[in-house]
N, C-alpha and C. Protein backbone atom coordinates (compact mmCIF):
# COMPACT_ATOMS: atom_id res chain seq x y z
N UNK A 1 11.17 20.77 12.44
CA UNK A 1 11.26 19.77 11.39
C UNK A 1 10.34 20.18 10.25
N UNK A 2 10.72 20.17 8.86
CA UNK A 2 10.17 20.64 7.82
C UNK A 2 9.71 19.75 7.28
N UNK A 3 8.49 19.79 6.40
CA UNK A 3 7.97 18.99 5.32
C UNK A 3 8.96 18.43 4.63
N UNK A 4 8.79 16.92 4.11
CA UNK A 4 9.68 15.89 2.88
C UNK A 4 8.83 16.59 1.83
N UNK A 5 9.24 17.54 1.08
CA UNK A 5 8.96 17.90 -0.01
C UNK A 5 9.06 16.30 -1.43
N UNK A 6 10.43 15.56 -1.17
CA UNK A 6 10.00 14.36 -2.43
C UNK A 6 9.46 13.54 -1.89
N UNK A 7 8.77 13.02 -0.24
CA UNK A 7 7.61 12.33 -0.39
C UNK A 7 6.24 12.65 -0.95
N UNK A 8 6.17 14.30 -0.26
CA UNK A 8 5.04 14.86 -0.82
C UNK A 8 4.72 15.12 -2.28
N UNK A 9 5.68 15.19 -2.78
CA UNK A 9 5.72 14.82 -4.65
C UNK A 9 5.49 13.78 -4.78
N UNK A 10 6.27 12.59 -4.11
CA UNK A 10 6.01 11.30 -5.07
C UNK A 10 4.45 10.73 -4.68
N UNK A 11 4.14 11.29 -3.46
CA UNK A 11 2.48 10.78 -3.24
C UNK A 11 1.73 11.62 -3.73
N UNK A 12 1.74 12.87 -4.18
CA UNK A 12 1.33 13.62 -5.68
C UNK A 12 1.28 13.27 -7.09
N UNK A 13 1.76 12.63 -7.35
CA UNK A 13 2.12 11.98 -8.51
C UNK A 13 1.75 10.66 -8.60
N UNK A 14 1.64 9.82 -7.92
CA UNK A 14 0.78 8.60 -7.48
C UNK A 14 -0.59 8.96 -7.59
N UNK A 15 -1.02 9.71 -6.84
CA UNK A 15 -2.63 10.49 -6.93
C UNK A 15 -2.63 10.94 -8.57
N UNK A 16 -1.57 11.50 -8.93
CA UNK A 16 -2.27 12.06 -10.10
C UNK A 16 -2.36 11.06 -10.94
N UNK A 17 -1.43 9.89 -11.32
CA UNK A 17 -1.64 8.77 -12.15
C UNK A 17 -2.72 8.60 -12.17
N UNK A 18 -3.25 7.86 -10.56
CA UNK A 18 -4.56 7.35 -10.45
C UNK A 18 -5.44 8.07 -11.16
N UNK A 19 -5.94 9.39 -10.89
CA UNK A 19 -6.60 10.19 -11.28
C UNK A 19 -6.70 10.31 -12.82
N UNK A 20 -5.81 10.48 -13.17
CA UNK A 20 -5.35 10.28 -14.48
C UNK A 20 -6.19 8.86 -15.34
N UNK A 21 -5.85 8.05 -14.74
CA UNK A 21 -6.20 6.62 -15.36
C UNK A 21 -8.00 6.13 -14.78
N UNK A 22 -8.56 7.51 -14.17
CA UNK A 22 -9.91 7.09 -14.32
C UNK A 22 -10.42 8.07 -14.89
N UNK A 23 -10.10 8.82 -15.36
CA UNK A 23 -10.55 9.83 -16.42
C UNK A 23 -10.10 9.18 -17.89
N UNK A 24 -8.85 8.45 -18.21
CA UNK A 24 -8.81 7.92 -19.20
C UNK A 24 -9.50 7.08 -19.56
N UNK A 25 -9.38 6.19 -18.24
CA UNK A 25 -10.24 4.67 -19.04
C UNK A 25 -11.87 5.43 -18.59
N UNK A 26 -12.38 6.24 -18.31
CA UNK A 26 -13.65 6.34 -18.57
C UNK A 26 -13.62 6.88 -19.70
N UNK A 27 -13.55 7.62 -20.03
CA UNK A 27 -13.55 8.02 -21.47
C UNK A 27 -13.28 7.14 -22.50
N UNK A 28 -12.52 6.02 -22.53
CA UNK A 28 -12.10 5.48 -23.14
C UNK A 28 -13.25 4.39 -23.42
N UNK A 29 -13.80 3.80 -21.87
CA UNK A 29 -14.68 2.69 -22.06
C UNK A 29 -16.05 2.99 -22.11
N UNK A 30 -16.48 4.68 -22.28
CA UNK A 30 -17.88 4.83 -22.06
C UNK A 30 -18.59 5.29 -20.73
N UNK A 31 -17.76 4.80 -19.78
CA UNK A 31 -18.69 4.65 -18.44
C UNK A 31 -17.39 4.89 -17.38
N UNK A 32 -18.26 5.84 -16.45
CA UNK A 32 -17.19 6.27 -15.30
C UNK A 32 -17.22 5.42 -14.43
N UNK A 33 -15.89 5.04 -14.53
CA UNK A 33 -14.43 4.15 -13.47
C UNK A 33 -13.95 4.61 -12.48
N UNK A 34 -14.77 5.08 -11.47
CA UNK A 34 -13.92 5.12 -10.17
C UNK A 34 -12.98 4.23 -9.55
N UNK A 35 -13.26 3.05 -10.02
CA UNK A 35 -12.74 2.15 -9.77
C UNK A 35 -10.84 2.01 -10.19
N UNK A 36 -10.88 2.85 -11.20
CA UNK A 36 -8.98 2.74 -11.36
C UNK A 36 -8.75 3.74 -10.53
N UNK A 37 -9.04 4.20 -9.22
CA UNK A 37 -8.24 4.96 -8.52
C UNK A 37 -7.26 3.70 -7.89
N UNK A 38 -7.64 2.78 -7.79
CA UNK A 38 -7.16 1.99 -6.78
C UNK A 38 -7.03 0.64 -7.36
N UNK A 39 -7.31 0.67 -8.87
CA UNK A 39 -6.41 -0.07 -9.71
C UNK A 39 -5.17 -0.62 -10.04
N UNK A 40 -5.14 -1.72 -10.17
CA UNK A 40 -3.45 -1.98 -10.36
C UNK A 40 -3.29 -2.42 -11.91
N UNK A 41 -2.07 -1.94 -12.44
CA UNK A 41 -1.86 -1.69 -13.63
C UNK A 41 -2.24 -0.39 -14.63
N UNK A 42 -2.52 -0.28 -15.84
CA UNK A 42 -3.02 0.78 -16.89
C UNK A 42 -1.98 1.52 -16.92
N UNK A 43 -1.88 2.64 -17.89
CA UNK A 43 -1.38 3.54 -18.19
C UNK A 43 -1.29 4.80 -17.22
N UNK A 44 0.02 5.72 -17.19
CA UNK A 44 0.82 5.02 -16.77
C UNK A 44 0.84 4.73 -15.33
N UNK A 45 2.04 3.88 -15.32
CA UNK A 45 2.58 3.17 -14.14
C UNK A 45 2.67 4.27 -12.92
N UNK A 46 1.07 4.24 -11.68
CA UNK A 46 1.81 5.32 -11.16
C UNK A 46 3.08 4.88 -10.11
N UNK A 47 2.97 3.38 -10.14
CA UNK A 47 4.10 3.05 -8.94
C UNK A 47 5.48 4.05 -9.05
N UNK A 48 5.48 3.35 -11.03
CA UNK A 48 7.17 4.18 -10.93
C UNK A 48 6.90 5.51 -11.68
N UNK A 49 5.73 5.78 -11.68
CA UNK A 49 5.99 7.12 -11.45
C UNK A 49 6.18 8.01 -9.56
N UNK A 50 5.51 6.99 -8.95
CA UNK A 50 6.20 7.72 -7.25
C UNK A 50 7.41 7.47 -7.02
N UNK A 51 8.10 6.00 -7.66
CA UNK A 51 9.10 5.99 -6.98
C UNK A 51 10.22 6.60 -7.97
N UNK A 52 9.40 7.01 -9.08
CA UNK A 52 10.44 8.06 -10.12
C UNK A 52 10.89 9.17 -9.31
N UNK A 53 9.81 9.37 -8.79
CA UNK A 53 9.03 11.20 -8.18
C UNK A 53 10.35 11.28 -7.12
N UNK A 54 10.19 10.32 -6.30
CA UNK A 54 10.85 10.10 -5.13
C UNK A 54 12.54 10.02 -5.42
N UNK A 55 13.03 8.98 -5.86
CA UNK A 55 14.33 9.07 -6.43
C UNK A 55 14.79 10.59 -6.81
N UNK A 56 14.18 10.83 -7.97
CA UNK A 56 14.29 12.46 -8.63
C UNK A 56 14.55 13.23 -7.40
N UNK A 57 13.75 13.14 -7.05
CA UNK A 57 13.59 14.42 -5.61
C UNK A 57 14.54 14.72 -4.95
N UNK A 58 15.40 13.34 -4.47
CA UNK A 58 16.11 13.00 -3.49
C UNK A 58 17.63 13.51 -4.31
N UNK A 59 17.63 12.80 -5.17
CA UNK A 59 18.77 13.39 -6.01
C UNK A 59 19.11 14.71 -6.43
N UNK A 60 17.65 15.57 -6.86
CA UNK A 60 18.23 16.89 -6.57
C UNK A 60 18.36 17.69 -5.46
N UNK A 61 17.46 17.82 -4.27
CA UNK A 61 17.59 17.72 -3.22
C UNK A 61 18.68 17.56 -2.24
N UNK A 62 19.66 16.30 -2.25
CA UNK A 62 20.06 15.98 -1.32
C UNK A 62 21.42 15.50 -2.16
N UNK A 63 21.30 15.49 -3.68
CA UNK A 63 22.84 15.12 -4.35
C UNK A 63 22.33 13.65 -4.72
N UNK A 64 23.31 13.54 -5.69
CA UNK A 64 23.74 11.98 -6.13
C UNK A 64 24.11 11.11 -5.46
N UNK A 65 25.25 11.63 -4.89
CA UNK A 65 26.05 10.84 -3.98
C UNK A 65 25.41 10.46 -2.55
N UNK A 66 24.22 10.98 -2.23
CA UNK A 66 23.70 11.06 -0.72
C UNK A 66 22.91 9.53 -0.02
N UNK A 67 23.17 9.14 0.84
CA UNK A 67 22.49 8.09 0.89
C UNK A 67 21.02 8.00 0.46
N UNK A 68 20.09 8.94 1.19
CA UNK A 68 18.64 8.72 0.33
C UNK A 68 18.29 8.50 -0.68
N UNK A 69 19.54 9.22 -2.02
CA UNK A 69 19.21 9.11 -2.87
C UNK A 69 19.47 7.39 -3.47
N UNK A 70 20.45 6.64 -2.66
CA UNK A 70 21.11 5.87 -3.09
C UNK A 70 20.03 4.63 -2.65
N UNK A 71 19.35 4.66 -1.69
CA UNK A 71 18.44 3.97 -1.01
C UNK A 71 17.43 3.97 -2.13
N UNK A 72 17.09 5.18 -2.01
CA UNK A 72 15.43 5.28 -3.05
C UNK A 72 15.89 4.85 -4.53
N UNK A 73 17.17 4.94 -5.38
CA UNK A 73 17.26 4.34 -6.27
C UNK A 73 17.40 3.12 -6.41
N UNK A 74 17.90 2.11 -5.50
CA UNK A 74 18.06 0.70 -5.61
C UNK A 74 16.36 0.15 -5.48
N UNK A 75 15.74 0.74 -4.28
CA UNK A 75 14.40 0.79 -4.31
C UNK A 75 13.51 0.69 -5.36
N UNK A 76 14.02 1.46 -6.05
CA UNK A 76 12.74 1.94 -7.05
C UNK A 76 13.29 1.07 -8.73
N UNK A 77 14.34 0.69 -8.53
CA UNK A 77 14.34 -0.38 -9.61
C UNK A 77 13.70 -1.77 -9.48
N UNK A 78 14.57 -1.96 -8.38
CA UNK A 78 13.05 -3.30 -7.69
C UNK A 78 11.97 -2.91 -8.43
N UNK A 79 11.46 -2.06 -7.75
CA UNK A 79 9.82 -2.09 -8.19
C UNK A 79 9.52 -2.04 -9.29
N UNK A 80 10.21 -0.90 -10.14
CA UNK A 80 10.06 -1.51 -11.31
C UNK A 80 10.26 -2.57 -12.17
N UNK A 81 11.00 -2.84 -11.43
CA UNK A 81 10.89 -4.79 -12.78
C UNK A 81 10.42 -5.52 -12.01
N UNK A 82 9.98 -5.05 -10.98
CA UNK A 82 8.20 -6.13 -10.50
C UNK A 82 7.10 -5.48 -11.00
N UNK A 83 7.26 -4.51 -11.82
CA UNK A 83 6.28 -3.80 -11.94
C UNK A 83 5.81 -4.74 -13.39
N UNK A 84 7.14 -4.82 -14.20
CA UNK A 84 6.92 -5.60 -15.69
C UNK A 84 7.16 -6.82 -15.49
N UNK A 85 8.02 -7.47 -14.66
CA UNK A 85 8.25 -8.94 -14.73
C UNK A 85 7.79 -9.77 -13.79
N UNK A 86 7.93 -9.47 -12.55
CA UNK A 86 6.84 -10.26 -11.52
C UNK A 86 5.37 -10.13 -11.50
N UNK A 87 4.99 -8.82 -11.58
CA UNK A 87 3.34 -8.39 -11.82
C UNK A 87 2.91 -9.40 -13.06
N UNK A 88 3.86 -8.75 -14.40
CA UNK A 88 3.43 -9.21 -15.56
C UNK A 88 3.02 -10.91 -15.51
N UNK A 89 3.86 -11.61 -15.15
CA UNK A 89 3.91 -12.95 -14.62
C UNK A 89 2.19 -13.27 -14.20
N UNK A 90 2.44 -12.58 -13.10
CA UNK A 90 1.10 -12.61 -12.09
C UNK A 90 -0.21 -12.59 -12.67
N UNK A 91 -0.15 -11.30 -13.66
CA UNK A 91 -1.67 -11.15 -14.71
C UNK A 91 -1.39 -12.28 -15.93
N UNK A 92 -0.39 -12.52 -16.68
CA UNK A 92 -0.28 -13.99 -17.38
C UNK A 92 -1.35 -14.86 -16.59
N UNK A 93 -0.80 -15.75 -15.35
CA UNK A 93 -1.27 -16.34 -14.64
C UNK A 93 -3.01 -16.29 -14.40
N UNK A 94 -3.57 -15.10 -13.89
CA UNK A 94 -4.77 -14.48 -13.56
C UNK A 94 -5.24 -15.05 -14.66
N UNK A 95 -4.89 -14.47 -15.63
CA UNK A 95 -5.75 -14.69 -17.22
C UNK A 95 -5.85 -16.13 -17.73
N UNK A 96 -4.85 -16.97 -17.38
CA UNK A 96 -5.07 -18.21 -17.26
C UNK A 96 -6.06 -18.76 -16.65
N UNK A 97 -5.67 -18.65 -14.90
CA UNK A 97 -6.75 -18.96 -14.09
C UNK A 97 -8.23 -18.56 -14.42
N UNK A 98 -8.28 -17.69 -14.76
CA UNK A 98 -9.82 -17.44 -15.17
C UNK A 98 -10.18 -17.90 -16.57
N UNK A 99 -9.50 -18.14 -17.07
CA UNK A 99 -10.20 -18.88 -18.46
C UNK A 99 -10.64 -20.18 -18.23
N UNK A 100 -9.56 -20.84 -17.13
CA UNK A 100 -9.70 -22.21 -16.56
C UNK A 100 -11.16 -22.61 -15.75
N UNK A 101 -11.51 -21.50 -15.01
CA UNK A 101 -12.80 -20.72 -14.00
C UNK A 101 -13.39 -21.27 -14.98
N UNK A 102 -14.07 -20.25 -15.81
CA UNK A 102 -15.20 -20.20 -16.57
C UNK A 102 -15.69 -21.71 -17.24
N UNK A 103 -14.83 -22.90 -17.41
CA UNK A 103 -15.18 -24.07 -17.52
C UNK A 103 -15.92 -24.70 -17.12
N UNK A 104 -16.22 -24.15 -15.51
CA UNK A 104 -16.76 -25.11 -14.73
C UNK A 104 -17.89 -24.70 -14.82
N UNK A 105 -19.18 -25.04 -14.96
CA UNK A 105 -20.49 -24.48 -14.83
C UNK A 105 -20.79 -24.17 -13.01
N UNK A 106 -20.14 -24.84 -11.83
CA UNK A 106 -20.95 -24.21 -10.80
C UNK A 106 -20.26 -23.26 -10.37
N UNK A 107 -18.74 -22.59 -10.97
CA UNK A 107 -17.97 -21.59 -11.12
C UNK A 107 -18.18 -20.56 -11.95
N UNK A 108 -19.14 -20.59 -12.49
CA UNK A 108 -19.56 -19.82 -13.54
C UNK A 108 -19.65 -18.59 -13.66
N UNK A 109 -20.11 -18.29 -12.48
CA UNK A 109 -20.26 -16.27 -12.12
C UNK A 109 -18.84 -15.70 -11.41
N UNK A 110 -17.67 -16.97 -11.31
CA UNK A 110 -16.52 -16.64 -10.91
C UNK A 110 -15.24 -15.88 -11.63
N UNK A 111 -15.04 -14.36 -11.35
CA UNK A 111 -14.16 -13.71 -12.02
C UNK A 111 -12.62 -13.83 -11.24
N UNK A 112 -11.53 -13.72 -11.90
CA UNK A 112 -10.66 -13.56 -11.14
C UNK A 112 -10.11 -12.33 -11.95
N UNK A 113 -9.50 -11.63 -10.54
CA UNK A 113 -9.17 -9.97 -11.20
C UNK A 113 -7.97 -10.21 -12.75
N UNK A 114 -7.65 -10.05 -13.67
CA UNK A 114 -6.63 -10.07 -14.26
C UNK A 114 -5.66 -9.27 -14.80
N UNK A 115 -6.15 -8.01 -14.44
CA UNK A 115 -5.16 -7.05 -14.64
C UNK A 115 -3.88 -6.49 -13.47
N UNK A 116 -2.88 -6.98 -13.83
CA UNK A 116 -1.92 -7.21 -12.45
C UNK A 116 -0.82 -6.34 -12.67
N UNK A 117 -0.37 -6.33 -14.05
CA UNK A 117 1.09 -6.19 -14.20
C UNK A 117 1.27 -4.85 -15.12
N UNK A 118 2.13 -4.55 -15.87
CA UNK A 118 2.40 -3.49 -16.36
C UNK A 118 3.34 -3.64 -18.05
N UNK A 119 2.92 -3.04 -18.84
CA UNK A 119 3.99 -3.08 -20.15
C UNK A 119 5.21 -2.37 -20.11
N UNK A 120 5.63 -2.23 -20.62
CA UNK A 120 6.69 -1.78 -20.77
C UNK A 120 7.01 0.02 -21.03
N UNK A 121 5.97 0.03 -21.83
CA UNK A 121 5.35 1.21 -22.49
C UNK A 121 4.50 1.59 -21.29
N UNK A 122 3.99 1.21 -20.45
CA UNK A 122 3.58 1.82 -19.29
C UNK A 122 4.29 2.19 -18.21
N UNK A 123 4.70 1.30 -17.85
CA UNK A 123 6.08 1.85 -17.39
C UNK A 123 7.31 2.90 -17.48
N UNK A 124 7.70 2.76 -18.72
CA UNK A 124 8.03 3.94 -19.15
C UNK A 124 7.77 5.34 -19.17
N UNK A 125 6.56 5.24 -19.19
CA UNK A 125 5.60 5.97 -19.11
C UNK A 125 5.71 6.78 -17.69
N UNK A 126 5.48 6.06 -16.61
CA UNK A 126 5.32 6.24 -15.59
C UNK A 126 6.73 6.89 -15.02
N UNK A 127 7.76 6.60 -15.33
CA UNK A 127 9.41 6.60 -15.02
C UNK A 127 9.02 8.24 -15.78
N UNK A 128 8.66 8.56 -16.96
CA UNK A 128 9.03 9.93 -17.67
C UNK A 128 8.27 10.81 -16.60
N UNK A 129 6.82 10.29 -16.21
CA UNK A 129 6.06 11.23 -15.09
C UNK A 129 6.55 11.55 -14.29
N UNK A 130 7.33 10.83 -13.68
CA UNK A 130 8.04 10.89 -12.37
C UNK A 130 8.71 11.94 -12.47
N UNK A 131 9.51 11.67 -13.39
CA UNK A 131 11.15 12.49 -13.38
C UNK A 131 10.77 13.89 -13.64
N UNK A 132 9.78 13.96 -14.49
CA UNK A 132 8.99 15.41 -14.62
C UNK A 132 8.54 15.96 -13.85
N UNK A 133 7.55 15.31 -12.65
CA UNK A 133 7.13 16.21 -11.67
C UNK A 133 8.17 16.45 -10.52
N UNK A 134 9.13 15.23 -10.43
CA UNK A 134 10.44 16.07 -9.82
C UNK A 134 10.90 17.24 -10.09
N UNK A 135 11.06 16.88 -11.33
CA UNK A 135 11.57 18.32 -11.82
C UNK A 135 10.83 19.41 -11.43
N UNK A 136 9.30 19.45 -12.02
CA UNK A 136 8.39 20.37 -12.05
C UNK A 136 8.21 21.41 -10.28
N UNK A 137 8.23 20.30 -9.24
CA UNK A 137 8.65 20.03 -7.77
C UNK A 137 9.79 21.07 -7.51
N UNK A 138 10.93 20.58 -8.20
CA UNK A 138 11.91 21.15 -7.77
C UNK A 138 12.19 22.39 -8.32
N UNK A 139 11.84 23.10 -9.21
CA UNK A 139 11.59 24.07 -9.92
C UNK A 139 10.92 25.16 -9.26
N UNK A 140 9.56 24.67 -8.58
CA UNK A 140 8.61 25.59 -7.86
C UNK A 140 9.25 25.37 -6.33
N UNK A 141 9.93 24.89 -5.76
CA UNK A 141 10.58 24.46 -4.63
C UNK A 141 11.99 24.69 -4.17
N UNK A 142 12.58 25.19 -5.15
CA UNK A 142 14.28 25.35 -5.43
C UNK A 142 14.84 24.58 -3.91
N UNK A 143 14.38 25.60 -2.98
CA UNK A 143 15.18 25.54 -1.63
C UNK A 143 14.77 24.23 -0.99
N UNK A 144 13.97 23.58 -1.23
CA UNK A 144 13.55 22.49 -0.55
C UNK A 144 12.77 23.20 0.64
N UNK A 145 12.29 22.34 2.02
CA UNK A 145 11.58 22.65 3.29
C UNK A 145 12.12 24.09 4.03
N UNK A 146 11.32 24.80 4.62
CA UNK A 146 12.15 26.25 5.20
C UNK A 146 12.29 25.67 6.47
């Protein structure tokens, strides 16, 4: 049994987002963020960039027509429009709730996380990563597993 070459991409590409988005936002905010490895939300989206990675993979890999591919694409739209519309929802909410928090004086030192969800433009974002390191994947990989 051979290595899943598009799992091992799309959890490559997940890592690299992350990675990605704590080198950005440190730079960005001054001060190193280990903390967006394991962040949810920012630029980009690595969700759909794995489940870009993954779809991609499967499709060149294994065809259009193949069930995996057909699985991992219904999959990975889900996620993405939970990525912008249920998440997004969710950090709306957060940002509410914590403005509401801070009212109370014996709540006072109480944060609630608020970064939940994803733009659009991040997302996007994340969908172009994907499809690229598929590619990039499948390029250095032609044959798939030996």
């Amino acid at each position: 049994m051979g290595l899943s070459i598009p799992l091992i991409a799309a959890v490559a590409a997940q890592l690299a987002c992350q990675l990605f988005k704590v080198f950005f936002y440190s730079l960005r905010q001054g001060v190193f963020r280990p903390d967006y490895l394991v962040h949810a939300g920012g630029m980009p989206s690595a969700h759909s960039a794995m489940v870009s990675t993954l779809t991609t993979s499967l499709g060149l890999y294994e065809g259009l027509s193949s069930p995996g591919f057909t699985v991992a694409a219904v999959f990975s739209l889900i996620i993405i429009h939970d990525a912008v519309r249920l998440r997004g929802a969710v950090q709306l909410h957060a940002q509410v709730l914590d403005s509401l928090v801070r009212h109370f004086p014996r709540e006072a030192g109480t944060r609630i996380p608020t970064r939940a969800g994803h733009t659009l433009a991040e997302v996007l974002a994340g969908v172009a990563v994907g499809v690229c390191f598929a590619l990039l994947v499948y390029l250095l990989f032609p044959a798939g597993p030996a």
